[in-house]
C-alpha atoms as a PDB file:
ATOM      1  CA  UNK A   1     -56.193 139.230  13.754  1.00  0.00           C
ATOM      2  CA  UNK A   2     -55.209 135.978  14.827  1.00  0.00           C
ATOM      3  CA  UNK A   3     -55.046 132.721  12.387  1.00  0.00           C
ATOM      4  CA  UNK A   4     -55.714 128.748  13.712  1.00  0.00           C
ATOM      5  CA  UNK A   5     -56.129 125.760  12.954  1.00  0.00           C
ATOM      6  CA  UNK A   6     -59.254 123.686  14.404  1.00  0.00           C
ATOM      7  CA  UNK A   7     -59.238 120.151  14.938  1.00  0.00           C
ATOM      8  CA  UNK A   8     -60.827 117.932  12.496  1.00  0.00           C
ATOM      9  CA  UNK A   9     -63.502 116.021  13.237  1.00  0.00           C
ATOM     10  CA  UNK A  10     -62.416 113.178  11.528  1.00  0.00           C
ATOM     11  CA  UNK A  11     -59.297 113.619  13.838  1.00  0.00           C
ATOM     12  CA  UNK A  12     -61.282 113.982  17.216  1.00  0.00           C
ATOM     13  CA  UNK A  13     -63.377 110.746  15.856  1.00  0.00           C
ATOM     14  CA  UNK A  14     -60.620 108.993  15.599  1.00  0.00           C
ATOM     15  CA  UNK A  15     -59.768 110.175  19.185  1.00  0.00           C
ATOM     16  CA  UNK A  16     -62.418 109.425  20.404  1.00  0.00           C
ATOM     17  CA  UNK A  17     -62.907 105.719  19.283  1.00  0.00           C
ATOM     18  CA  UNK A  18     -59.237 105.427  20.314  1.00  0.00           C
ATOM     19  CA  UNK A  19     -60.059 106.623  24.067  1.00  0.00           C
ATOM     20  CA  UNK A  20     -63.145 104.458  24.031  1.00  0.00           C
ATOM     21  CA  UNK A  21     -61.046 101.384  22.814  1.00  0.00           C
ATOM     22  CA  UNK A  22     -58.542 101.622  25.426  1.00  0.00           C
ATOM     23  CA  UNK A  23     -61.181 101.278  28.421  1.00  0.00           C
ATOM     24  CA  UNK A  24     -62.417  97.939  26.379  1.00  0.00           C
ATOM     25  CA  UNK A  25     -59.873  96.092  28.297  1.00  0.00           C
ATOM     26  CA  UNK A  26     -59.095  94.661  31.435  1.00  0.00           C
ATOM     27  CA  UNK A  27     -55.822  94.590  33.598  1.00  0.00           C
ATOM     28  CA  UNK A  28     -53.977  91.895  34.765  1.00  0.00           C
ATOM     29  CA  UNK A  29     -55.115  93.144  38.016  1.00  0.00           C
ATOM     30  CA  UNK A  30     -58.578  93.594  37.322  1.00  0.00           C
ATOM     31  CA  UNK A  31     -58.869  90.094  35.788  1.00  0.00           C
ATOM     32  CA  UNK A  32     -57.326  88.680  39.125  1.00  0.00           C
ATOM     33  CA  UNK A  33     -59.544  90.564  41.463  1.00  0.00           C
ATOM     34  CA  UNK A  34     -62.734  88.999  39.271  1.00  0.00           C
ATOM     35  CA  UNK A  35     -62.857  85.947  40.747  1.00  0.00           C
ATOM     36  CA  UNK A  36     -62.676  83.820  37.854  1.00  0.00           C
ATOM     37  CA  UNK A  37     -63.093  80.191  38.790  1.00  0.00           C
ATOM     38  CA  UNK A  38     -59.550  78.156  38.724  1.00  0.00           C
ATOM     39  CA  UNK A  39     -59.733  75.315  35.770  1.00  0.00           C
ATOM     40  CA  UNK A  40     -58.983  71.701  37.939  1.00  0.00           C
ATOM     41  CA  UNK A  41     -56.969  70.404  34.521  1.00  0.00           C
ATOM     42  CA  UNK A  42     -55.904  73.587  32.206  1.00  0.00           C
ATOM     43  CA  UNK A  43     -53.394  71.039  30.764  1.00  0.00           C
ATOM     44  CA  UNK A  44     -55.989  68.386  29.931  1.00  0.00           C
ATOM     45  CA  UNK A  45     -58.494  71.240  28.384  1.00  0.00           C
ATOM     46  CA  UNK A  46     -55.832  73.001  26.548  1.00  0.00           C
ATOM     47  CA  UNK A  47     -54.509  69.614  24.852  1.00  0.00           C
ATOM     48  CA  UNK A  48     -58.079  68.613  23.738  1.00  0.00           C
ATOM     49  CA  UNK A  49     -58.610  71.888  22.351  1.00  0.00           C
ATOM     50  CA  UNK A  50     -55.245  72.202  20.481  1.00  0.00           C
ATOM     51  CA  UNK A  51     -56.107  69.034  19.251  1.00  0.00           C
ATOM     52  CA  UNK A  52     -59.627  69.632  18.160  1.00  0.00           C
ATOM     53  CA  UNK A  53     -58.837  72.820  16.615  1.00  0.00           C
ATOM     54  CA  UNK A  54     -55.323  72.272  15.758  1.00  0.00           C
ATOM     55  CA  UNK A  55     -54.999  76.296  16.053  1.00  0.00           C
ATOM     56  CA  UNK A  56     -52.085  78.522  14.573  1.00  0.00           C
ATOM     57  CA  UNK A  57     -51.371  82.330  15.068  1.00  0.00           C
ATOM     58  CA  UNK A  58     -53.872  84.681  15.598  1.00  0.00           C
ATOM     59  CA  UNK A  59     -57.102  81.849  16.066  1.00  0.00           C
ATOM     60  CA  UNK A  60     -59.296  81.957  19.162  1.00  0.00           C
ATOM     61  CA  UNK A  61     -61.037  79.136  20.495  1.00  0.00           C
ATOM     62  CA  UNK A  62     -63.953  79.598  22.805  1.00  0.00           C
ATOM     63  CA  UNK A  63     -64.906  76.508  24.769  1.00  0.00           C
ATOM     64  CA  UNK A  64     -67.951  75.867  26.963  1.00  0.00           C
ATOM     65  CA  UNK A  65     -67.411  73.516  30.072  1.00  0.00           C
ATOM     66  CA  UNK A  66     -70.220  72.036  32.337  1.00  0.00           C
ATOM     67  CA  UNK A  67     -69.529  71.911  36.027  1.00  0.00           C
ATOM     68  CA  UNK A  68     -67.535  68.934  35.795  1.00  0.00           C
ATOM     69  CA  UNK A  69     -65.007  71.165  33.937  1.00  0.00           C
ATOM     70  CA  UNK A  70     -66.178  68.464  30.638  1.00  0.00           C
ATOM     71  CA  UNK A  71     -66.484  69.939  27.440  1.00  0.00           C
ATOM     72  CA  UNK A  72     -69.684  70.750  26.234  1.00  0.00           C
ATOM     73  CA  UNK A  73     -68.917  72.998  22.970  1.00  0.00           C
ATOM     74  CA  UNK A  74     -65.999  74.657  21.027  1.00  0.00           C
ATOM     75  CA  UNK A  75     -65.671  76.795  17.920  1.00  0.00           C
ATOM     76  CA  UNK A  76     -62.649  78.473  16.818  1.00  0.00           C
ATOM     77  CA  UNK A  77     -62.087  81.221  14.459  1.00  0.00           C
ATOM     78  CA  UNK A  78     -59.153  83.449  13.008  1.00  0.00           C
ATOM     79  CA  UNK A  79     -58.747  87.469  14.677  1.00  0.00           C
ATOM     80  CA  UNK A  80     -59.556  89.714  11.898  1.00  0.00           C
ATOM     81  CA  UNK A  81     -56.807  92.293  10.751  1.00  0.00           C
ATOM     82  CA  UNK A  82     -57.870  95.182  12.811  1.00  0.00           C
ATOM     83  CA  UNK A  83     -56.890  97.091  15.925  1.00  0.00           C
ATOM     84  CA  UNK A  84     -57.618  95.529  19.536  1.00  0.00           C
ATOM     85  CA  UNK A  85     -61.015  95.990  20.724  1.00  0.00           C
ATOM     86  CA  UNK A  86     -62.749  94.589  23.411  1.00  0.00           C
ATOM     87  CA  UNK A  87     -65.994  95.205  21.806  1.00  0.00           C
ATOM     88  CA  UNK A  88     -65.350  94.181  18.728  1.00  0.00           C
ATOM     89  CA  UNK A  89     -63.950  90.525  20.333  1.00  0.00           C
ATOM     90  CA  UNK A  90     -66.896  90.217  22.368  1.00  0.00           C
ATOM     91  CA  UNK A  91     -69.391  90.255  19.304  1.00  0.00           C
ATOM     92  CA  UNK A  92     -67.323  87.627  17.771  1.00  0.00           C
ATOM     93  CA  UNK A  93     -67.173  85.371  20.424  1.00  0.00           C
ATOM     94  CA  UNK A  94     -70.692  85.604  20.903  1.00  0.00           C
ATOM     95  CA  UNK A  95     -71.362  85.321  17.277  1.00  0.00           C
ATOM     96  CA  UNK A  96     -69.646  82.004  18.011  1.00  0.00           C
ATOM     97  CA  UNK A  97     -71.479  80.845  21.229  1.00  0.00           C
ATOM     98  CA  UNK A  98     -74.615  81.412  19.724  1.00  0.00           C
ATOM     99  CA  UNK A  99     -73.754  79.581  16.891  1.00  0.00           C
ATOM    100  CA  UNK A 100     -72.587  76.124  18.902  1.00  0.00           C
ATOM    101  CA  UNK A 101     -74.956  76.133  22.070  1.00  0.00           C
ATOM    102  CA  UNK A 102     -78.463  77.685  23.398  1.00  0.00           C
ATOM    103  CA  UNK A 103     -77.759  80.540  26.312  1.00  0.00           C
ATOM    104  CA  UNK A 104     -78.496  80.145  29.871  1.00  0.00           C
ATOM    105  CA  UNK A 105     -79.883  83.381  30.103  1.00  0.00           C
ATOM    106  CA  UNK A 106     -83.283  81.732  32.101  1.00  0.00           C
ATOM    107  CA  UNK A 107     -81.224  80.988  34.851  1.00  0.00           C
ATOM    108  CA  UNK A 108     -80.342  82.598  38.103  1.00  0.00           C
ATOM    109  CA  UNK A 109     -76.864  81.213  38.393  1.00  0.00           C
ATOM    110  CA  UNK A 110     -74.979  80.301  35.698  1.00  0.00           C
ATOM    111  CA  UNK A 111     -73.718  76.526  35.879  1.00  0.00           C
ATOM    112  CA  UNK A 112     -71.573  76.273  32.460  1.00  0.00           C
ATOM    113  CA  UNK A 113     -68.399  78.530  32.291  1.00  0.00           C
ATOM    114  CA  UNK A 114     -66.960  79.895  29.042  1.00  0.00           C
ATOM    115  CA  UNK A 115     -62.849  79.445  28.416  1.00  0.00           C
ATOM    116  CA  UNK A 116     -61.033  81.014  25.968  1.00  0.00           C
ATOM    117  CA  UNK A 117     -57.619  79.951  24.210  1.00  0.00           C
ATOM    118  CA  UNK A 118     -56.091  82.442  22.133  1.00  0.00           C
ATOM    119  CA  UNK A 119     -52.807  81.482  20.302  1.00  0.00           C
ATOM    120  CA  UNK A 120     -50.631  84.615  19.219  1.00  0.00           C
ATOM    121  CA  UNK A 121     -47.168  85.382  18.123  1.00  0.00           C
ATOM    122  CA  UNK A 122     -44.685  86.934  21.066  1.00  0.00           C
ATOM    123  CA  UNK A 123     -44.502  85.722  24.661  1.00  0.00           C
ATOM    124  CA  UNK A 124     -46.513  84.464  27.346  1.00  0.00           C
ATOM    125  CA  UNK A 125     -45.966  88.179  28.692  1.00  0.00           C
ATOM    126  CA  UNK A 126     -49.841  90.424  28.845  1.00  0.00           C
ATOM    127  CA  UNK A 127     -50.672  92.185  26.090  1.00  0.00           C
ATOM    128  CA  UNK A 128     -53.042  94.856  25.355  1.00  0.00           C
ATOM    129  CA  UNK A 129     -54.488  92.439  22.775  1.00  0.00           C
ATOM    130  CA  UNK A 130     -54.884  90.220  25.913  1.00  0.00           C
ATOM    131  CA  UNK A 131     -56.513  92.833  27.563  1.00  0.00           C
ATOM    132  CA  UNK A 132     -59.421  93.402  24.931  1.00  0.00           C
ATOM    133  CA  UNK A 133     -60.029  89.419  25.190  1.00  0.00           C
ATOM    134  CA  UNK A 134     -60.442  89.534  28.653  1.00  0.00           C
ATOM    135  CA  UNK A 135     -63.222  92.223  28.551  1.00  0.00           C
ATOM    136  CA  UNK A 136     -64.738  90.845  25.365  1.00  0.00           C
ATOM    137  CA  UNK A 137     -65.089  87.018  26.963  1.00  0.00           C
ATOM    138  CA  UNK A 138     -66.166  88.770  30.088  1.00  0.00           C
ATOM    139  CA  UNK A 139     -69.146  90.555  28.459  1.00  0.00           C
ATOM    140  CA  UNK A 140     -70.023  87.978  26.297  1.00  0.00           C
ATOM    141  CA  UNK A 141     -70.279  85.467  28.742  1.00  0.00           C
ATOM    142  CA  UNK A 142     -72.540  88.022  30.591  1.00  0.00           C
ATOM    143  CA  UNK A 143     -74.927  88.456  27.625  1.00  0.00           C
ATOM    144  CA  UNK A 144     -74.529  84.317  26.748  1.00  0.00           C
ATOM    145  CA  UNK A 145     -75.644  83.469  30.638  1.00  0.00           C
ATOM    146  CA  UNK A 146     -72.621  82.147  31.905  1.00  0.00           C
ATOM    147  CA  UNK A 147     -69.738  82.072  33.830  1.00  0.00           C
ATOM    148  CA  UNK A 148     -66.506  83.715  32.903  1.00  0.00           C
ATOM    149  CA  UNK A 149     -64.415  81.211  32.373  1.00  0.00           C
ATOM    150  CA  UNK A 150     -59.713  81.351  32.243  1.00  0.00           C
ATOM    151  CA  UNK A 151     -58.243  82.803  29.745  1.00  0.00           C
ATOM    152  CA  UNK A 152     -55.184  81.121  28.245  1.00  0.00           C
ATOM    153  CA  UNK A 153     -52.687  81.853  25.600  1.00  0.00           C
ATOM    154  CA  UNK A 154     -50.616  79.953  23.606  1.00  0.00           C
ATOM    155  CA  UNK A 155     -47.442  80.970  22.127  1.00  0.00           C
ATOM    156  CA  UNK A 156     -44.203  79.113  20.330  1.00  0.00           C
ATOM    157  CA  UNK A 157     -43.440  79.260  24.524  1.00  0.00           C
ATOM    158  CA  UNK A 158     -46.369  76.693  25.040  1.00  0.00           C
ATOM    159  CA  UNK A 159     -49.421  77.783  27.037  1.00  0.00           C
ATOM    160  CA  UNK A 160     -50.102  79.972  30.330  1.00  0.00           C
ATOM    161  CA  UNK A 161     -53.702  80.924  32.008  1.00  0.00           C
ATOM    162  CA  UNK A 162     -53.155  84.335  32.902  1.00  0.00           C
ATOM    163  CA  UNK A 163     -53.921  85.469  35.924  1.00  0.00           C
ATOM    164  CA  UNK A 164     -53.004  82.181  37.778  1.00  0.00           C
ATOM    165  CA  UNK A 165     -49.286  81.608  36.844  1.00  0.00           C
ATOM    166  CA  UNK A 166     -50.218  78.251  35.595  1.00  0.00           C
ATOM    167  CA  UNK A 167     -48.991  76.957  32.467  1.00  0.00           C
ATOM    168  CA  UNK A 168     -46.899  74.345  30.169  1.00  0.00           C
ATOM    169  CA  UNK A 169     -44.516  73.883  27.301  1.00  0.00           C
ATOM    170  CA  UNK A 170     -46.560  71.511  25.479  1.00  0.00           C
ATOM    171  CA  UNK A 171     -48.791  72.041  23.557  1.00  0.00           C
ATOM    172  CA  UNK A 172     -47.207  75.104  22.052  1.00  0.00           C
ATOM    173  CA  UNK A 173     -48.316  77.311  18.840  1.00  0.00           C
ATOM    174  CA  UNK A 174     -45.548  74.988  16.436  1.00  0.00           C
ATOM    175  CA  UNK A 175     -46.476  71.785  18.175  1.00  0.00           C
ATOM    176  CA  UNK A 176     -48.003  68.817  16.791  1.00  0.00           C
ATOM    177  CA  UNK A 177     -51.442  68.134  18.355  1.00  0.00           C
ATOM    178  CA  UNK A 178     -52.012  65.017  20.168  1.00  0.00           C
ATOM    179  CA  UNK A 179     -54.519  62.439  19.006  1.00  0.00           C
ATOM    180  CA  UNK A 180     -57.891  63.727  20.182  1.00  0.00           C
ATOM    181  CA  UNK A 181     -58.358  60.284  22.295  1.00  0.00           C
ATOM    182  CA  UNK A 182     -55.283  60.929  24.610  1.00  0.00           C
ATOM    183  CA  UNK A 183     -55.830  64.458  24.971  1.00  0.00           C
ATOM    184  CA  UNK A 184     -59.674  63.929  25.396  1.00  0.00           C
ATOM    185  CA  UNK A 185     -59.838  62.005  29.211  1.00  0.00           C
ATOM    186  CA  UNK A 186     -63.203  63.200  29.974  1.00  0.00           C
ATOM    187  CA  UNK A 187     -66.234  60.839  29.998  1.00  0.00           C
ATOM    188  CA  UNK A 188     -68.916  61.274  27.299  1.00  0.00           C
ATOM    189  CA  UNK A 189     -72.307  64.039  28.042  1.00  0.00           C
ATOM    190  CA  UNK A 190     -75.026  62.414  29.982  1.00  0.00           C
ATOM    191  CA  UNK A 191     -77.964  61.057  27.634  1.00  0.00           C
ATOM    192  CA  UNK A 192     -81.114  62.958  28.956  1.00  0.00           C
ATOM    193  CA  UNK A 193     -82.583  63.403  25.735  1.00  0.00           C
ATOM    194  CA  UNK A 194     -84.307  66.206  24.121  1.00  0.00           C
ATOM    195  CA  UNK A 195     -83.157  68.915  21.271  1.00  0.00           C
ATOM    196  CA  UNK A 196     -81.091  70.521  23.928  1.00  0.00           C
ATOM    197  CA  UNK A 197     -79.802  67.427  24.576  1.00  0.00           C
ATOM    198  CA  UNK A 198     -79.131  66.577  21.151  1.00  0.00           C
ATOM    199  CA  UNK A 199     -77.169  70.409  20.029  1.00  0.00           C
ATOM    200  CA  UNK A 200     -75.276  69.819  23.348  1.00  0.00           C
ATOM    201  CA  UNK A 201     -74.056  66.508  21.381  1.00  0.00           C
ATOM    202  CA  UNK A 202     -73.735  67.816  17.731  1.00  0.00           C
ATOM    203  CA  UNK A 203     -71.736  71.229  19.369  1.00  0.00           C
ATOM    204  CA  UNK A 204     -68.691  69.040  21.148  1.00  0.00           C
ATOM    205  CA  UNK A 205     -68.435  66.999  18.243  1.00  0.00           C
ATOM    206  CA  UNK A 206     -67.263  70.156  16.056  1.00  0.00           C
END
């Protein structure tokens, strides 16, 4: 007579969601063969978003820019105390983008392209964590109707954009954040009018 033990299935659950976590991120490779479009200013977009949002460790700032690389909308909130998960990131960030600006989901090409600045604790250096943003702004841009947009980090270092070896020392995660009129060089949004118009306007003020 033989005696085993069979795996639990809170064990093989746990397994399981570990597996399925794992394949919720992308590569540095991967990100670089996606085509993502090159920002023309990182430094000018990181430095009005550090100063809008004056982030510290573990905060996340999705940004929306119009073809003109100007700022249409931003919202930042803090990563929740859990393990890396692509999925779970790209509910948040859509959470957020839903919150601050109507989709684009009516049109055949997207024109507005979705950035994300994450600032973290450690190095410039890819990270798992890193990983699970990329796929989470990836899909959420999908399901939001635009383009997928850099990804940037920002460390006690000062900032990179992964993928395109492009990057600073200021602003940093410990440095002060300029006043939002110097970091801000873009020219106001158009006028056209309309409630579009007019959530375009109260979003970028936030």
């Amino acid at each position: 007579m033989t005696f085993g033990f069979a795996p639990s299935s809170a064990a093989s659950l746990s397994t399981s969601a570990s597996a399925a976590s794992a394949s919720r991120l992308l590569e540095p490779a991967e990100w670089a063969a996606a085509g993502i479009p090159l920002l023309r200013n990182p430094r000018e977009v990181v430095s009005g978003l550090h100063a809008r949002h004056r982030p510290k460790p573990a905060t996340a700032i999705v940004a929306v820019l119009d073809p003109e690389d100007r700022l249409c909308a931003s919202a930042s909130f803090t990563r929740r105390a859990a393990p890396a998960d692509g999925w779970m990131f790209r509910n948040a960030l859509l959470a957020q983008l839903r919150r601050v600006i109507p989709h684009d989901l009516r049109r055949r090409t997207p024109v507005r392209t979705a950035v994300l600045l994450y600032c973290r604790e450690g190095d410039a250096r890819w990270t798992e964590e890193d990983g699970a943003w990329m796929w989470g702004l990836r899909d959420a841009c999908t399901l939001h109707g635009l383009r997928c947009g850099a990804y940037i980090t920002l460390t006690r270092d000062g900032w990179q954009v992964l993928g395109e070896g492009r990057g600073g020392r200021r602003p940093s995660a410990d440095s002060a954040p300029e006043s939002l009129a110097a970091s801000d060089a873009s020219p106001p949004l158009p006028r056209t009018g309309g409630a579009v118009s007019e959530v375009l306007r109260r979003a970028a003020a936030r």
